[in-house]
N, C-alpha and C. Protein backbone atom coordinates (compact mmCIF):
# COMPACT_ATOMS: atom_id res chain seq x y z
N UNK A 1 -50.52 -36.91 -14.71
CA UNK A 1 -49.30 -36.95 -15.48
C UNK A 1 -48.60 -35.59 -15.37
N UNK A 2 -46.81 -35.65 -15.35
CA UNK A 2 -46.66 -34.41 -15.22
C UNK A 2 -46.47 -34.17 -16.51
N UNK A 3 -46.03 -33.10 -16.65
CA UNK A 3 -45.31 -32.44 -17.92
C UNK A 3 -43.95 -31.55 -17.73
N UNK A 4 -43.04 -32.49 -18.04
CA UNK A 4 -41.42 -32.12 -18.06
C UNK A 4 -40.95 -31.33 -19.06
N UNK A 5 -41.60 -30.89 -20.17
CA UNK A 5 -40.86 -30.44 -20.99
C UNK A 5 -40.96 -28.92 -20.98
N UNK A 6 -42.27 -28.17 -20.24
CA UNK A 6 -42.06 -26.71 -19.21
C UNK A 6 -40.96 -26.53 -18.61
N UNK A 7 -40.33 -27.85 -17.61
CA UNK A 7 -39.80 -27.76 -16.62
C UNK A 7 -38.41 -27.40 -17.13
N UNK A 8 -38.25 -28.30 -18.09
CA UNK A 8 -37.15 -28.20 -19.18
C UNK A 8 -36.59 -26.85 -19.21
N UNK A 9 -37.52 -26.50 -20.43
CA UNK A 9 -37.54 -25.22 -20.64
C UNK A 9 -37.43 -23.68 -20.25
N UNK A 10 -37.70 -23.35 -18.43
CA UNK A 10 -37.73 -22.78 -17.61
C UNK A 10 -36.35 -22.92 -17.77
N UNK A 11 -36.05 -23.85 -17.14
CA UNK A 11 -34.36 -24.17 -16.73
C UNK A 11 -33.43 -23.92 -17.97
N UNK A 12 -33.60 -24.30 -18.81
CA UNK A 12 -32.55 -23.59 -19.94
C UNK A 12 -32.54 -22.12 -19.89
N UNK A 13 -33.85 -21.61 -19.84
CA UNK A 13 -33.99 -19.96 -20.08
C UNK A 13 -33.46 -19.82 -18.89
N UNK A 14 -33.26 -20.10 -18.12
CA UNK A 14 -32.64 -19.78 -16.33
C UNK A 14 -30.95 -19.89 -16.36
N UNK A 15 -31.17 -20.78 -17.64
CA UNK A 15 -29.67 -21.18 -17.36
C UNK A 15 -28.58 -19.57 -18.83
N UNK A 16 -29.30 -19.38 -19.61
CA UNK A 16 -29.11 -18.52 -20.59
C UNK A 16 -29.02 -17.28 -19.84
N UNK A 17 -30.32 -17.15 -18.89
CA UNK A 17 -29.85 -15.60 -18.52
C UNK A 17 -28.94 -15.91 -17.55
N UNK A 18 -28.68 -16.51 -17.01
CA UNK A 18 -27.11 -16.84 -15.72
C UNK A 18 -25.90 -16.63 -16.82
N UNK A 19 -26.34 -17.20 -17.44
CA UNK A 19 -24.47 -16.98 -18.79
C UNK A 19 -24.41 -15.58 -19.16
N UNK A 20 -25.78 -14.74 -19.74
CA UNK A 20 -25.55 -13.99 -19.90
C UNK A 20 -25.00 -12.77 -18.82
N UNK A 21 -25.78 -12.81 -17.91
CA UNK A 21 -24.99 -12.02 -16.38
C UNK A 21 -23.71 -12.15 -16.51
N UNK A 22 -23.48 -14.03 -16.30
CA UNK A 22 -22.03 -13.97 -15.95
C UNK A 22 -20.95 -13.44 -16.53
N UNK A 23 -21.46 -13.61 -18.43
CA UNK A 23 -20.49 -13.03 -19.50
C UNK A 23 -20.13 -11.73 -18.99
N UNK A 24 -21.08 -11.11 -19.04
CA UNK A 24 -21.22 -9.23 -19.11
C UNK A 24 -20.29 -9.35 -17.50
N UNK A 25 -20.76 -9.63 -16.33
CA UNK A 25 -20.02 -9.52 -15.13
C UNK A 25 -18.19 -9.14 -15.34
N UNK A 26 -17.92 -10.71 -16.11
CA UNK A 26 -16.66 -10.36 -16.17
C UNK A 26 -16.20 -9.91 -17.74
N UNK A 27 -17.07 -9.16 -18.54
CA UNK A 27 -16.22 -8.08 -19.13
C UNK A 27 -16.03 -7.03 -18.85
N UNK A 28 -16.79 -6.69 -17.64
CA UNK A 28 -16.86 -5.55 -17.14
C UNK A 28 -15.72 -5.23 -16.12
N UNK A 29 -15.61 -6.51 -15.42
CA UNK A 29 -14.41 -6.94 -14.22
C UNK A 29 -13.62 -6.72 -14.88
N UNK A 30 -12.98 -7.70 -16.26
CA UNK A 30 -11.88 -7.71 -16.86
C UNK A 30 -11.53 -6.43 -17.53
N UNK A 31 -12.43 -5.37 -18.23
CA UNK A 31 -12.56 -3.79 -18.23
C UNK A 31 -11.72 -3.05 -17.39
N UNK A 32 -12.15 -2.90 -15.60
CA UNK A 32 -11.78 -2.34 -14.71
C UNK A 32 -10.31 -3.17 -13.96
N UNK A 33 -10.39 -4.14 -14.49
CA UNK A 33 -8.76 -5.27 -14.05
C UNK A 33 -7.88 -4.24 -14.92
N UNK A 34 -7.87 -4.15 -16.14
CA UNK A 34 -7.05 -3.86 -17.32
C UNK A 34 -6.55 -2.21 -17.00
N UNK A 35 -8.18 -1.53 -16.93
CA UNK A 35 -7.56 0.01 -16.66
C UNK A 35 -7.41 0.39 -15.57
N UNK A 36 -8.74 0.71 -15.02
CA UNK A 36 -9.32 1.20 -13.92
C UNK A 36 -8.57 1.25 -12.60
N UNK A 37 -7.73 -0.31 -12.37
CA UNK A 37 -7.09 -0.42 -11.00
C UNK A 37 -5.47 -0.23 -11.59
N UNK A 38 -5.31 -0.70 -12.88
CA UNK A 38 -3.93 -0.11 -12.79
C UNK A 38 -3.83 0.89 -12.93
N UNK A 39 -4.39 2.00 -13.15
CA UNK A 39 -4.18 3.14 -13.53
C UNK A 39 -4.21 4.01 -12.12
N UNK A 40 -5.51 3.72 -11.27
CA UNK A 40 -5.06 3.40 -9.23
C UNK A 40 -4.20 3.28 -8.82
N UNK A 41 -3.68 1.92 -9.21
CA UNK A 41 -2.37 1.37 -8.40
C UNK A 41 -1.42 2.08 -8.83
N UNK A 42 -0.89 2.71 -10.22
CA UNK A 42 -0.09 3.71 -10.75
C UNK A 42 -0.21 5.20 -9.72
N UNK A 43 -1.35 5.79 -9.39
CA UNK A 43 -1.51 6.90 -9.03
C UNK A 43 -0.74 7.04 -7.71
N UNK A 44 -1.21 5.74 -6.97
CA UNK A 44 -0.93 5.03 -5.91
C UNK A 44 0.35 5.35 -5.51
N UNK A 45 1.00 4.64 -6.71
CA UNK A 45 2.79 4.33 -6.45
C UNK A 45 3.41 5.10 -6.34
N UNK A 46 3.18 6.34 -7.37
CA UNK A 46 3.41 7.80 -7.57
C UNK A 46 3.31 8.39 -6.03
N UNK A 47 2.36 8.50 -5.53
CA UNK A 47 1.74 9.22 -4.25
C UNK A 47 3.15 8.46 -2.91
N UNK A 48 2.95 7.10 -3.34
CA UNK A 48 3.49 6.50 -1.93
C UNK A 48 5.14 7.27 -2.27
N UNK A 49 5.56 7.48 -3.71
CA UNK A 49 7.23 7.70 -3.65
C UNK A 49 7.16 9.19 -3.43
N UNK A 50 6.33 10.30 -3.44
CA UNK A 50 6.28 11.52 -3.04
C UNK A 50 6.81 11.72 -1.97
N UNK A 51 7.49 12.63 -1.72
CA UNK A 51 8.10 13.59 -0.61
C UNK A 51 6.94 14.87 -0.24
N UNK A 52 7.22 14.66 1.29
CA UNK A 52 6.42 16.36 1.58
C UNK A 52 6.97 17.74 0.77
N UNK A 53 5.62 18.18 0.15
CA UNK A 53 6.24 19.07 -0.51
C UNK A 53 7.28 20.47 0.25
N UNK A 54 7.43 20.67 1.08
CA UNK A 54 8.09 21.33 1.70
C UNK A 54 9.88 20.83 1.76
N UNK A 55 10.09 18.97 1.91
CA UNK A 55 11.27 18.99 1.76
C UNK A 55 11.40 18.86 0.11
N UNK A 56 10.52 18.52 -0.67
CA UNK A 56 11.03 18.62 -2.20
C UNK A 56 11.43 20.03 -2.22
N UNK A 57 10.96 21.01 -2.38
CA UNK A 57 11.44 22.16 -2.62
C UNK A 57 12.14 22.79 -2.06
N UNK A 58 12.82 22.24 -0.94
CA UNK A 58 14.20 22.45 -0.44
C UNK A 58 15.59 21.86 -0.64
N UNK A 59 15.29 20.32 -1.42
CA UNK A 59 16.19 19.42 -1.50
C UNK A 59 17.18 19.40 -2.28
N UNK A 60 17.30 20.73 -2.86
CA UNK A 60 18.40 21.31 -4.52
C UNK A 60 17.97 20.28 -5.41
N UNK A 61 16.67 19.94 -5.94
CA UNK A 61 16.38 19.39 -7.18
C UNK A 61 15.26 19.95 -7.54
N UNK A 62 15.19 20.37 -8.90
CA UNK A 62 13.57 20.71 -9.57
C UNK A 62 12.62 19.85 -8.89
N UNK A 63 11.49 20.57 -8.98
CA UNK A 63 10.33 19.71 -8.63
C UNK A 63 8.86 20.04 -9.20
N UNK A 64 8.25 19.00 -9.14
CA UNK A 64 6.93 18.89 -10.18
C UNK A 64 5.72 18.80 -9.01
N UNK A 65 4.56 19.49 -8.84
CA UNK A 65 3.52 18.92 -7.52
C UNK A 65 2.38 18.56 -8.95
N UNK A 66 1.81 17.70 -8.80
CA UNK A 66 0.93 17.19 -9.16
C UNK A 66 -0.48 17.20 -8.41
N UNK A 67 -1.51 17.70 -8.86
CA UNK A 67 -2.33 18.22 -8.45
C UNK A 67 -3.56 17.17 -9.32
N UNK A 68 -4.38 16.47 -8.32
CA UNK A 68 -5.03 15.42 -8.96
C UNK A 68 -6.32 14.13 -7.80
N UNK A 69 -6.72 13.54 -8.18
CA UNK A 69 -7.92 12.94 -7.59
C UNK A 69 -8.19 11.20 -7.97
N UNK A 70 -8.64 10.63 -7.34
CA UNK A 70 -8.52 8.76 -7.43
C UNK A 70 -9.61 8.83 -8.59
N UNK A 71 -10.65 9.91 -8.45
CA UNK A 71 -11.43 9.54 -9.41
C UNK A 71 -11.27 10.35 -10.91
N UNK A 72 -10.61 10.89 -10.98
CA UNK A 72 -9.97 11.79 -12.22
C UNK A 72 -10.00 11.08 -12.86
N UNK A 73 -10.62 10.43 -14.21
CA UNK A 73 -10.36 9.95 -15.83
C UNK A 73 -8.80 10.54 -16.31
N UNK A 74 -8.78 11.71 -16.51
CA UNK A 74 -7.96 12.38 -16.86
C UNK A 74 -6.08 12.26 -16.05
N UNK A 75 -6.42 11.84 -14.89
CA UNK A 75 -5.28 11.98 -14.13
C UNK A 75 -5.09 10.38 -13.98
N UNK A 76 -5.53 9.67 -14.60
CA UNK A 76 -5.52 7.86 -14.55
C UNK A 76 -4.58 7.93 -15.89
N UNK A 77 -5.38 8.36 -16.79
CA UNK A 77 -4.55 8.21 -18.14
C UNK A 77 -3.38 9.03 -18.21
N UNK A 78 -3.10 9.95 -17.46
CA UNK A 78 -1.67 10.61 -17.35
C UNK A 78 -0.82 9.54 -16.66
N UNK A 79 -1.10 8.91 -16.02
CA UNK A 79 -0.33 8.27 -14.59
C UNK A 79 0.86 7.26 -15.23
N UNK A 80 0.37 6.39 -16.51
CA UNK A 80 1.18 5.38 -17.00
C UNK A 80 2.59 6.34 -17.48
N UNK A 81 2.30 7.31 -18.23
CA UNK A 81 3.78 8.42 -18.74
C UNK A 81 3.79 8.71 -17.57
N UNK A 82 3.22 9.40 -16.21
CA UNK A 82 4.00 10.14 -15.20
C UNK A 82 5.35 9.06 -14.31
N UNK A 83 4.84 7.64 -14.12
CA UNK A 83 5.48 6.82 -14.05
C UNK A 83 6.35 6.53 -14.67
N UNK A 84 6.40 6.44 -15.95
CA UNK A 84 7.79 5.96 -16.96
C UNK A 84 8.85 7.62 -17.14
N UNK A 85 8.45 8.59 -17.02
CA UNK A 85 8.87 9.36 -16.70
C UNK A 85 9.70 9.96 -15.03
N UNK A 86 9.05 9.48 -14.40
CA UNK A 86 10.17 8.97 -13.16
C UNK A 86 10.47 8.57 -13.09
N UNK A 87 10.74 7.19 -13.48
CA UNK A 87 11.47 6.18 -13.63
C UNK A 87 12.68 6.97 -14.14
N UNK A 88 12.47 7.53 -15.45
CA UNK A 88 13.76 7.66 -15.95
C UNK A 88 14.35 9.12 -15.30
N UNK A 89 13.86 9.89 -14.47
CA UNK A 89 14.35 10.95 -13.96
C UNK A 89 14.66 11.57 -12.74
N UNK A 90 14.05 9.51 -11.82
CA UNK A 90 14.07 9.47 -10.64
C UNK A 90 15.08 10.37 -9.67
N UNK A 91 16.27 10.15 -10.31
CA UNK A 91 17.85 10.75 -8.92
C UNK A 91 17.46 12.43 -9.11
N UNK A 92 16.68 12.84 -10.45
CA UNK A 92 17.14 14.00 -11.04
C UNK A 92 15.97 15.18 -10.56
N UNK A 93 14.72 14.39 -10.44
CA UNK A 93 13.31 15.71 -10.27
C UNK A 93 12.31 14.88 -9.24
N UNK A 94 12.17 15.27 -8.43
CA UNK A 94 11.39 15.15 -7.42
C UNK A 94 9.82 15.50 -7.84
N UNK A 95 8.66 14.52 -7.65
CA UNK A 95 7.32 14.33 -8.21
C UNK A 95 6.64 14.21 -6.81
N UNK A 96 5.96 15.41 -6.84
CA UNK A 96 5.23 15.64 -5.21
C UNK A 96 3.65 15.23 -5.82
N UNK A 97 2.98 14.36 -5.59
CA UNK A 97 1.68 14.21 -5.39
C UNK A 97 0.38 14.54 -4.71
N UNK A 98 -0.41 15.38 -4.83
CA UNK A 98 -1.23 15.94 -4.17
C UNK A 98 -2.88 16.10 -4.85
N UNK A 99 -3.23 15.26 -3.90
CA UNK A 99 -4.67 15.04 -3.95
C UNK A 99 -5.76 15.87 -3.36
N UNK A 100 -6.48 16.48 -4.36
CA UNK A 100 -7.43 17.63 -4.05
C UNK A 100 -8.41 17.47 -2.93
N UNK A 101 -8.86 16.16 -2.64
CA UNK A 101 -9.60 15.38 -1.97
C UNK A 101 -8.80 14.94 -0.64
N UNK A 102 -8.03 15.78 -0.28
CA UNK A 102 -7.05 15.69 0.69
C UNK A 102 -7.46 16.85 1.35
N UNK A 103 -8.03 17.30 2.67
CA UNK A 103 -8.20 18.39 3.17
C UNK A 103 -6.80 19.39 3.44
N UNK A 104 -5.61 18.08 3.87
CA UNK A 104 -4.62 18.57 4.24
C UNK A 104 -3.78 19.41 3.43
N UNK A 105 -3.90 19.46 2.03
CA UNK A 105 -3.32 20.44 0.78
C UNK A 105 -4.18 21.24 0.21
N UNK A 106 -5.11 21.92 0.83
CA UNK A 106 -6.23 22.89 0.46
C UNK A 106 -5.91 23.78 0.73
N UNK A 107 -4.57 24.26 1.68
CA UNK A 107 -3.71 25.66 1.46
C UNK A 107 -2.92 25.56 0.60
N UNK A 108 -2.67 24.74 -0.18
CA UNK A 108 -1.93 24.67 -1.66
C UNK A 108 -2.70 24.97 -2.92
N UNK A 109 -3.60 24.20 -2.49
CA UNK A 109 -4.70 24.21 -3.41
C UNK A 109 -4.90 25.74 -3.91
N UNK A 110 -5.32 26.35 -2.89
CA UNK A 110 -5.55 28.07 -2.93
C UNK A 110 -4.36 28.60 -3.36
N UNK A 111 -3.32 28.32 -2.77
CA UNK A 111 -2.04 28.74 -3.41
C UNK A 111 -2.12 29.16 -4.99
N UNK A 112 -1.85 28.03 -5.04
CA UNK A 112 -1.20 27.46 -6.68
C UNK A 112 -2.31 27.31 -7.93
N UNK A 113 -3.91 27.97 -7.27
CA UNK A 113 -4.90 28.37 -8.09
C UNK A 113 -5.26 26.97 -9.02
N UNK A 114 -5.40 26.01 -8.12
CA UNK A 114 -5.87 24.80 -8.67
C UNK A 114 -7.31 25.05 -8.84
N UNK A 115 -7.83 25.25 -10.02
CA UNK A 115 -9.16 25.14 -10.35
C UNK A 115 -9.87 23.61 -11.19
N UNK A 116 -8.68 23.01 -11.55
CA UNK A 116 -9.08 21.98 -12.81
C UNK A 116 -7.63 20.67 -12.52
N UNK A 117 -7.56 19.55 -12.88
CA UNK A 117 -7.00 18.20 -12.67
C UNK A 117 -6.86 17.50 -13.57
N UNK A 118 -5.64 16.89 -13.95
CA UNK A 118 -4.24 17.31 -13.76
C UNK A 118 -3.99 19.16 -13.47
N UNK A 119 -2.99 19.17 -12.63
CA UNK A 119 -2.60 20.43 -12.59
C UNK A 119 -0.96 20.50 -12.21
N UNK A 120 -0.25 20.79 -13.15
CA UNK A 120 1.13 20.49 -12.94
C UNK A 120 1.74 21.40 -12.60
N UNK A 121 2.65 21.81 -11.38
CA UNK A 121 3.39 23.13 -10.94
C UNK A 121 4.70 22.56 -10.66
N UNK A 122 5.66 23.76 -11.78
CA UNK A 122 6.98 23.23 -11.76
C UNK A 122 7.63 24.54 -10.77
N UNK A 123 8.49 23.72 -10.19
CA UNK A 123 9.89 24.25 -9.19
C UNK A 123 11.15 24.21 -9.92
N UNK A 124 12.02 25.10 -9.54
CA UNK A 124 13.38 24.95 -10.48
C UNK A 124 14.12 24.12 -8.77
N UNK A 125 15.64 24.03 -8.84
CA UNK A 125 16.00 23.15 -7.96
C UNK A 125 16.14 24.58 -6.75
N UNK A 126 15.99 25.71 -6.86
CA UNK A 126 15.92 26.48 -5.35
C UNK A 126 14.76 26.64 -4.82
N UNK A 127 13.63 26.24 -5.98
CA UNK A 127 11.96 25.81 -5.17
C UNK A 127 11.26 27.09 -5.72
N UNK A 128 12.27 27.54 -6.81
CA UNK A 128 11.08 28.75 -7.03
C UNK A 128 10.38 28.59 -8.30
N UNK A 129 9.10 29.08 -8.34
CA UNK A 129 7.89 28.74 -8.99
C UNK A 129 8.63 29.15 -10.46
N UNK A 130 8.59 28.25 -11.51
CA UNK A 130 8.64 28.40 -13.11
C UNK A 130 7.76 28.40 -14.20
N UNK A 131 6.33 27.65 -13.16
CA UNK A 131 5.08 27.74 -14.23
C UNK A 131 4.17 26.10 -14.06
N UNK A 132 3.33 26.45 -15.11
CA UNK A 132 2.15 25.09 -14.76
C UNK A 132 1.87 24.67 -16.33
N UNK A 133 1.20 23.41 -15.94
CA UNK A 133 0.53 22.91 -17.17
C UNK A 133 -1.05 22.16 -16.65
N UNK A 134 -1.96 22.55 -17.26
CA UNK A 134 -3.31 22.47 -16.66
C UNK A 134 -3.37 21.21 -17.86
N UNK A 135 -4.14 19.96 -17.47
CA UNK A 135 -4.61 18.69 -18.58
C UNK A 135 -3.83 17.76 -18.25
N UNK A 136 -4.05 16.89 -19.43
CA UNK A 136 -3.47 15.75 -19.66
C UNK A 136 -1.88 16.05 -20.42
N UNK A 137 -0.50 15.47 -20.06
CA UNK A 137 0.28 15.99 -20.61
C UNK A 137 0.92 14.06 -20.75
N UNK A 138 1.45 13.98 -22.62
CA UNK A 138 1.98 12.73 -22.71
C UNK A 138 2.94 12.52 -22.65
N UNK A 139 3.75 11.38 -22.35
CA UNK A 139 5.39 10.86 -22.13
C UNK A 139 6.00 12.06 -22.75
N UNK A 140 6.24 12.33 -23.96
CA UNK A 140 7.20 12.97 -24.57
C UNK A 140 7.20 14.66 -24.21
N UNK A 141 5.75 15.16 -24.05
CA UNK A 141 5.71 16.60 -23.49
C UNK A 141 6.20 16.31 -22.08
N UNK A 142 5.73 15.25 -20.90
CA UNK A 142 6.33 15.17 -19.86
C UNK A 142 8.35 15.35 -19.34
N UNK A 143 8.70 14.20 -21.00
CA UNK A 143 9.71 13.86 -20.77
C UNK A 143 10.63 15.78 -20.89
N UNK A 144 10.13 16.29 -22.15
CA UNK A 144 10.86 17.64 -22.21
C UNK A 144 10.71 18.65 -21.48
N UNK A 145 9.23 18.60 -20.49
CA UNK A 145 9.78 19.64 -18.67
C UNK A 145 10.32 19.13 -18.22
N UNK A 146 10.66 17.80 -17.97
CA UNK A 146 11.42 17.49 -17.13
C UNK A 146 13.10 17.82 -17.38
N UNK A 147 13.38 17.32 -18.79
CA UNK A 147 14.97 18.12 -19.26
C UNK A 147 14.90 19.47 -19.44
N UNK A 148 13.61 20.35 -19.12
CA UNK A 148 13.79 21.76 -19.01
C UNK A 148 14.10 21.41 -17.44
N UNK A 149 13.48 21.23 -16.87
CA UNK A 149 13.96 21.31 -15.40
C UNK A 149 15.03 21.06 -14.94
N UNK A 150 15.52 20.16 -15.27
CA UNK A 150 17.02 19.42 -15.06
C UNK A 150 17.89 20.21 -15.29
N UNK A 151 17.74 20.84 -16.58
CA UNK A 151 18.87 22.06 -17.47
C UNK A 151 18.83 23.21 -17.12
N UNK A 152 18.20 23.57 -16.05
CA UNK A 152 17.50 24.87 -15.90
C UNK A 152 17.17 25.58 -16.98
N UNK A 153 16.59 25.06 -17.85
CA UNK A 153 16.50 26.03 -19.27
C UNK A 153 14.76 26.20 -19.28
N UNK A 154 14.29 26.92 -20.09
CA UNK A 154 12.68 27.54 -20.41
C UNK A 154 11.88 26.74 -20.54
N UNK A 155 11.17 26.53 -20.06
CA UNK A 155 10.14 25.42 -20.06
C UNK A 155 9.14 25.24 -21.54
N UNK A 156 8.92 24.14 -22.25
CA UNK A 156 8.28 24.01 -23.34
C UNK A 156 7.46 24.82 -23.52
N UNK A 157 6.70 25.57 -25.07
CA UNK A 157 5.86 26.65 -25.10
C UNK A 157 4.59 26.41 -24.39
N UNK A 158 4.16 24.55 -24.27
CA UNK A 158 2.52 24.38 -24.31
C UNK A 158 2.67 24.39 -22.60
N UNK A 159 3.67 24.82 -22.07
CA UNK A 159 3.44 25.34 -20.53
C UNK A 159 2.93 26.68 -20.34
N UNK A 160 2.48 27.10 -19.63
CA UNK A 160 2.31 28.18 -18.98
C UNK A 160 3.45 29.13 -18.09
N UNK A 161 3.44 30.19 -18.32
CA UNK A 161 4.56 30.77 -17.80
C UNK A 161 3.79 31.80 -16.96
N UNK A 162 4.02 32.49 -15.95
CA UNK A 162 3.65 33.02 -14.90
C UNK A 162 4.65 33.97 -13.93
N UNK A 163 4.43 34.80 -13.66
CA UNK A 163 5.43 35.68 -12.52
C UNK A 163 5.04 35.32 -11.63
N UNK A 164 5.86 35.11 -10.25
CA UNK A 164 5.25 34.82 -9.01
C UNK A 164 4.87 36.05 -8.54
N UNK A 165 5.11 37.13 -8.86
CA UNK A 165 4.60 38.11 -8.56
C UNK A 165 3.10 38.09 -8.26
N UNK A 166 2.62 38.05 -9.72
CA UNK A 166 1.07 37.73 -10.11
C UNK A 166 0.46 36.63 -9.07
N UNK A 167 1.07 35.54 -9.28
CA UNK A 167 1.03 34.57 -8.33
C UNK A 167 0.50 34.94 -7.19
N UNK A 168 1.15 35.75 -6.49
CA UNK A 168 1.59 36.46 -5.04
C UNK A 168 -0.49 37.18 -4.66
N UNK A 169 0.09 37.94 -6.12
CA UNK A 169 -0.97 39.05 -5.36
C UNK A 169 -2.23 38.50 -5.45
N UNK A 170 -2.35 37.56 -6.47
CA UNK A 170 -3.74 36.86 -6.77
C UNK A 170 -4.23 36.09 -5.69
N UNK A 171 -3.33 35.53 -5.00
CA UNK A 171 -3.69 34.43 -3.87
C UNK A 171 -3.82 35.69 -2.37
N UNK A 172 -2.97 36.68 -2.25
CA UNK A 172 -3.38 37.56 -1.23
C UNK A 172 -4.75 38.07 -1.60
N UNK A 173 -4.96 38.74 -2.84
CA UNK A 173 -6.57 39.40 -2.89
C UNK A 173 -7.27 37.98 -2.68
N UNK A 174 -7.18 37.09 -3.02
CA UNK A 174 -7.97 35.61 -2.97
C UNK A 174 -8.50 35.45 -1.49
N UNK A 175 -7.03 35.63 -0.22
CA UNK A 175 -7.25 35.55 0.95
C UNK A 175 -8.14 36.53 1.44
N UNK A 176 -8.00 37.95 0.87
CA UNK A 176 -8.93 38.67 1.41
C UNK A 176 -10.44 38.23 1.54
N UNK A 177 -10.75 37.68 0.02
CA UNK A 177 -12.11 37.58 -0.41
C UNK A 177 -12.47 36.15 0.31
N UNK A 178 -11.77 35.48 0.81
CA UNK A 178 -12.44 34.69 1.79
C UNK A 178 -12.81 34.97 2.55
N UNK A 179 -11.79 36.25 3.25
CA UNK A 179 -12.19 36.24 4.51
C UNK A 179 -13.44 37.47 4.68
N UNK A 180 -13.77 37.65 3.68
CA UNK A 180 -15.49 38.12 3.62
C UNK A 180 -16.38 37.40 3.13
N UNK A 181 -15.87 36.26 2.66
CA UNK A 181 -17.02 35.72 2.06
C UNK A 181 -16.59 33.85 2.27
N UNK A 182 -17.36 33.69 1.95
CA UNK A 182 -16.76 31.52 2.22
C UNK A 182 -17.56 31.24 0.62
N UNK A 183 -16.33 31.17 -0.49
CA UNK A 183 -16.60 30.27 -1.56
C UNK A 183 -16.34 28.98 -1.20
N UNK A 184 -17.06 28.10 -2.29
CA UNK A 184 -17.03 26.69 -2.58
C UNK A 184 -16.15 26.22 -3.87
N UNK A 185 -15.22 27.46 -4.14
CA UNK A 185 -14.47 27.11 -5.88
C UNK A 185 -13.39 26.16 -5.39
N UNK A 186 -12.98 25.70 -6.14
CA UNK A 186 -11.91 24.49 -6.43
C UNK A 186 -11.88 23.34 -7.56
N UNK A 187 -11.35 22.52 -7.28
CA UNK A 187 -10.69 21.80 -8.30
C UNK A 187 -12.14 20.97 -9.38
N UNK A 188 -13.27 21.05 -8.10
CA UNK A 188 -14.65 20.40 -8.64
C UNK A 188 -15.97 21.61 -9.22
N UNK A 189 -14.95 23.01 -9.22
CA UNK A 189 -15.99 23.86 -8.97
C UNK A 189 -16.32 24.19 -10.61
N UNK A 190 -17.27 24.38 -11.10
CA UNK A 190 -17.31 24.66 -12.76
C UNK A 190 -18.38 25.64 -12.87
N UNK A 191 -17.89 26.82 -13.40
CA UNK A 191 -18.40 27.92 -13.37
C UNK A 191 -19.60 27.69 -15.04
């Protein structure tokens, strides 16, 4: 004689942990649907409407370089304001995108003393350096560099202000000290 009601039983518990997988599967999917890829596809969009930074800062409009990474937490959750913020300032400020994880902007990188991501470096419209904002910055702090930029007027206090001077000499002694030595500092480097 057999006995079916093992057989039963197996199969329900077989069938419970399959639901449970499947549940968790797609809250996790539906998790990374919601943020994760739009906040990608945002970074994305941003990147694809960028100009080489060389003609932004020639083009007689302020300009913003954005300094940032696909896997940045921090530069995902900026991306939804950096977007609605071009949107509305599109004709007016040029948004250069630049990814640390890009070999090809690692003489910028050194430049413009990107140590940390987000890293925001503003241009006035003749391309000359006005200052940075290191973090996460929201719609409304975004929206008021950008009408500093536009107006040519002083950039909000929670910016950073800077001489290019300083600028200048920091990145020449910088060049020196490479060229005696080969650091590994940058945007991933944490002292």
């Amino acid at each position: 004689m057999i006995d079916n009601t093992s057989t039963g039983k197996d199969l329900s518990l077989l069938q419970k942990n399959f639901l449970v997988f499947l549940s968790l599967f797609l809250v996790v999917s539906l998790f990374f649907f919601r943020t994760g890829f739009k906040a990608n596809k945002m970074l994305d969009q941003l990147a694809k409407n960028s100009l080489e930074p060389d003609i932004a800062l020639s083009n007689g409009k302020p300009t913003v370089f954005e300094f940032y990474a696909d896997w940045c937490e921090a530069c995902k959750e900026m991306a939804p304001d950096m977007v609605e913020v071009e949107k509305l300032n599109s004709n007016k400020v040029d948004i250069v995108l630049l990814n640390v994880d890009n070999s090809r902007w690692f003489d910028l990188i050194n430049k413009y003393d990107v140590s940390g991501i987000p890293k925001l470096i503003f241009f006035d419209d003749k391309g000359e350096f006005k200052g940075f904002s290191l973090g996460v910055r929201k719609y409304s702090e975004l929206n008021e560099i950008f009408l500093a930029l536009i107006n040519n007027s002083e950039l909000p206090s929670f910016t950073k202000l800077s001489n290019i001077s300083n600028l200048i000499s920091k990145n020449n002694s910088k060049e020196l000290n490479n060229k005696m030595i080969t650091r590994s500092e940058g945007p991933r480097f944490h002292s």
